[in-house]
Protein backbone atom coordinates (compact mmCIF):
# COMPACT_ATOMS: atom_id res chain seq x y z
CA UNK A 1 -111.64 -17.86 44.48
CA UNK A 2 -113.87 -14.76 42.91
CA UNK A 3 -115.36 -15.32 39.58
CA UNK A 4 -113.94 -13.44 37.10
CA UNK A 5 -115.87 -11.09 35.34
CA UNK A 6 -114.93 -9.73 31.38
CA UNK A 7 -116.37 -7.49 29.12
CA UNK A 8 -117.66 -10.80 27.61
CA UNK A 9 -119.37 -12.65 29.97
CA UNK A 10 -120.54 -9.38 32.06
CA UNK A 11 -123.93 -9.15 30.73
CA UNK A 12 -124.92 -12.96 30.92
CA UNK A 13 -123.11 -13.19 34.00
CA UNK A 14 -125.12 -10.84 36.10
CA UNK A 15 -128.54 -10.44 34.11
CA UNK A 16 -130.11 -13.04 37.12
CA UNK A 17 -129.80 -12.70 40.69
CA UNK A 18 -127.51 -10.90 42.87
CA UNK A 19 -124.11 -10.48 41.34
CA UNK A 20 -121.43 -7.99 43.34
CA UNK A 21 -118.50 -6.76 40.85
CA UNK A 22 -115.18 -5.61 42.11
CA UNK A 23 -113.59 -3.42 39.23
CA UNK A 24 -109.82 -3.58 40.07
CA UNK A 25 -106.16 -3.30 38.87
CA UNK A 26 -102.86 -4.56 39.53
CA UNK A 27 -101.62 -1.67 40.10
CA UNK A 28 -104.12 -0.46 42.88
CA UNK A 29 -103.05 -0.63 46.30
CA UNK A 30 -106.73 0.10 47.97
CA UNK A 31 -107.78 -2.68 45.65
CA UNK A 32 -105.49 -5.13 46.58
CA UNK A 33 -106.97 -4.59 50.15
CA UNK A 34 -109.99 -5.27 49.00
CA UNK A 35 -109.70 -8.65 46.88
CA UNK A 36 -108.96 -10.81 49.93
CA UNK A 37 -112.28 -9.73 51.54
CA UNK A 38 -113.85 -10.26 47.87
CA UNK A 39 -112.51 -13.84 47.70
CA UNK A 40 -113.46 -14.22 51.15
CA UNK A 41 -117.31 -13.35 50.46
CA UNK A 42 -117.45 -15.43 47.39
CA UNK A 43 -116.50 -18.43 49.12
CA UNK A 44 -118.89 -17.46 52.27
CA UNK A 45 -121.77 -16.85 49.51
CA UNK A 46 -121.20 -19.32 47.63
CA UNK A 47 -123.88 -19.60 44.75
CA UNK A 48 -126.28 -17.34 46.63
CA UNK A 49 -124.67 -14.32 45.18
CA UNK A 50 -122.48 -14.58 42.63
CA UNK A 51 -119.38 -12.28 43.80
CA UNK A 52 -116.21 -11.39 41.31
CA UNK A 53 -114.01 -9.34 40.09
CA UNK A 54 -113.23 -7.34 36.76
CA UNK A 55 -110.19 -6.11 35.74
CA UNK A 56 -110.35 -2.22 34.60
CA UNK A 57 -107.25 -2.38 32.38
CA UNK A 58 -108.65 -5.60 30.54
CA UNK A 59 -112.24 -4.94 30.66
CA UNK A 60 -112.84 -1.35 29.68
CA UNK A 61 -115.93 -1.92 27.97
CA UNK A 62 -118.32 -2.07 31.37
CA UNK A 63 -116.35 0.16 33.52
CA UNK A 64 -117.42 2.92 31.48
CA UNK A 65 -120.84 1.61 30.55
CA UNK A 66 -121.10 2.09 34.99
CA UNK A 67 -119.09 5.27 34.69
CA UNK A 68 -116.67 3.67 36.73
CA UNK A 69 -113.56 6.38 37.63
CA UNK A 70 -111.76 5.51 40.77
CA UNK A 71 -110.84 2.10 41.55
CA UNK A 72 -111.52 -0.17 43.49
CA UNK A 73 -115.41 0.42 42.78
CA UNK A 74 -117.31 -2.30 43.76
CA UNK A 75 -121.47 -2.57 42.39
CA UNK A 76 -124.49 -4.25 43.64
CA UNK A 77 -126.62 -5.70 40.88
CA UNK A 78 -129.72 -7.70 41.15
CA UNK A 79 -131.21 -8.98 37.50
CA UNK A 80 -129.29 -7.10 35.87
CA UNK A 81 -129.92 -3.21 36.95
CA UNK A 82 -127.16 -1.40 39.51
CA UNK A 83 -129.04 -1.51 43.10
CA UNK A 84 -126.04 -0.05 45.04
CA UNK A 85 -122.39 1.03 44.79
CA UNK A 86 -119.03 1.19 47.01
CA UNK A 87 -116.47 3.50 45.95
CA UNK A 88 -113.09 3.17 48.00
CA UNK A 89 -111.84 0.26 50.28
CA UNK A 90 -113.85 -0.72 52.62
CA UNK A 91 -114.43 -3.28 55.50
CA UNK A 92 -116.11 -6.44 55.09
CA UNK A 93 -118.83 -6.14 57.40
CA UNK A 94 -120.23 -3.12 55.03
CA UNK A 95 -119.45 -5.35 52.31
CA UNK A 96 -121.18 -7.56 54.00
CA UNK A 97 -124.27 -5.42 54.69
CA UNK A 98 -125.31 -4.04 51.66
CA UNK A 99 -125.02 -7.80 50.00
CA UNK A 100 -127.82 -8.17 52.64
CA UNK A 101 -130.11 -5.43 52.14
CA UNK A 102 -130.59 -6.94 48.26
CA UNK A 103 -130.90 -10.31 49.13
């Protein structure tokens, strides 16, 4: 299962390493897409990247610090600082990919 990112532990949680963040809802049918390829990566990853996801309707405080609009957004962040970002569903080969390219 993904980690589950908060407002809380956000900051702690990806301030070392590679961390990729899934900002979701319930109520998001692209999103709901995308969380079995999410859960699917963290279990692939393991502790080499540590992959989650954060709920927009719970967490509001770091979607907008990201300026996070359209869900499902999903950002790359090594030690701390945004590397890359996916906007929209997509597969998880380019998931996949750009986890690569910052490893």
């Amino acid at each position: 299962m993904a980690f589950e990112f908060t407002d809380a532990n956000f900051q702690s949680e990806t301030s070392d390493g590679v961390a990729v963040v899934d900002f979701w809802a319930e109520w998001c049918g692209p999103c709901r897409m995308v969380g079995p390829i999410i859960d699917e990566l963290s279990q692939e990853y393991g502790t080499k990247v540590k992959i989650g996801k954060l709920n927009v309707d719970h967490n509001p405080a770091v979607a907008m610090q990201f300026g996070v609009t359209s869900i499902p957004t999903i950002l790359f962040i090594k030690d701390g600082k945004q590397v890359d970002k996916q906007v929209g569903a997509s597969s998880k080969a380019t998931l996949k990919q750009k986890i690569e390219a910052i490893l």
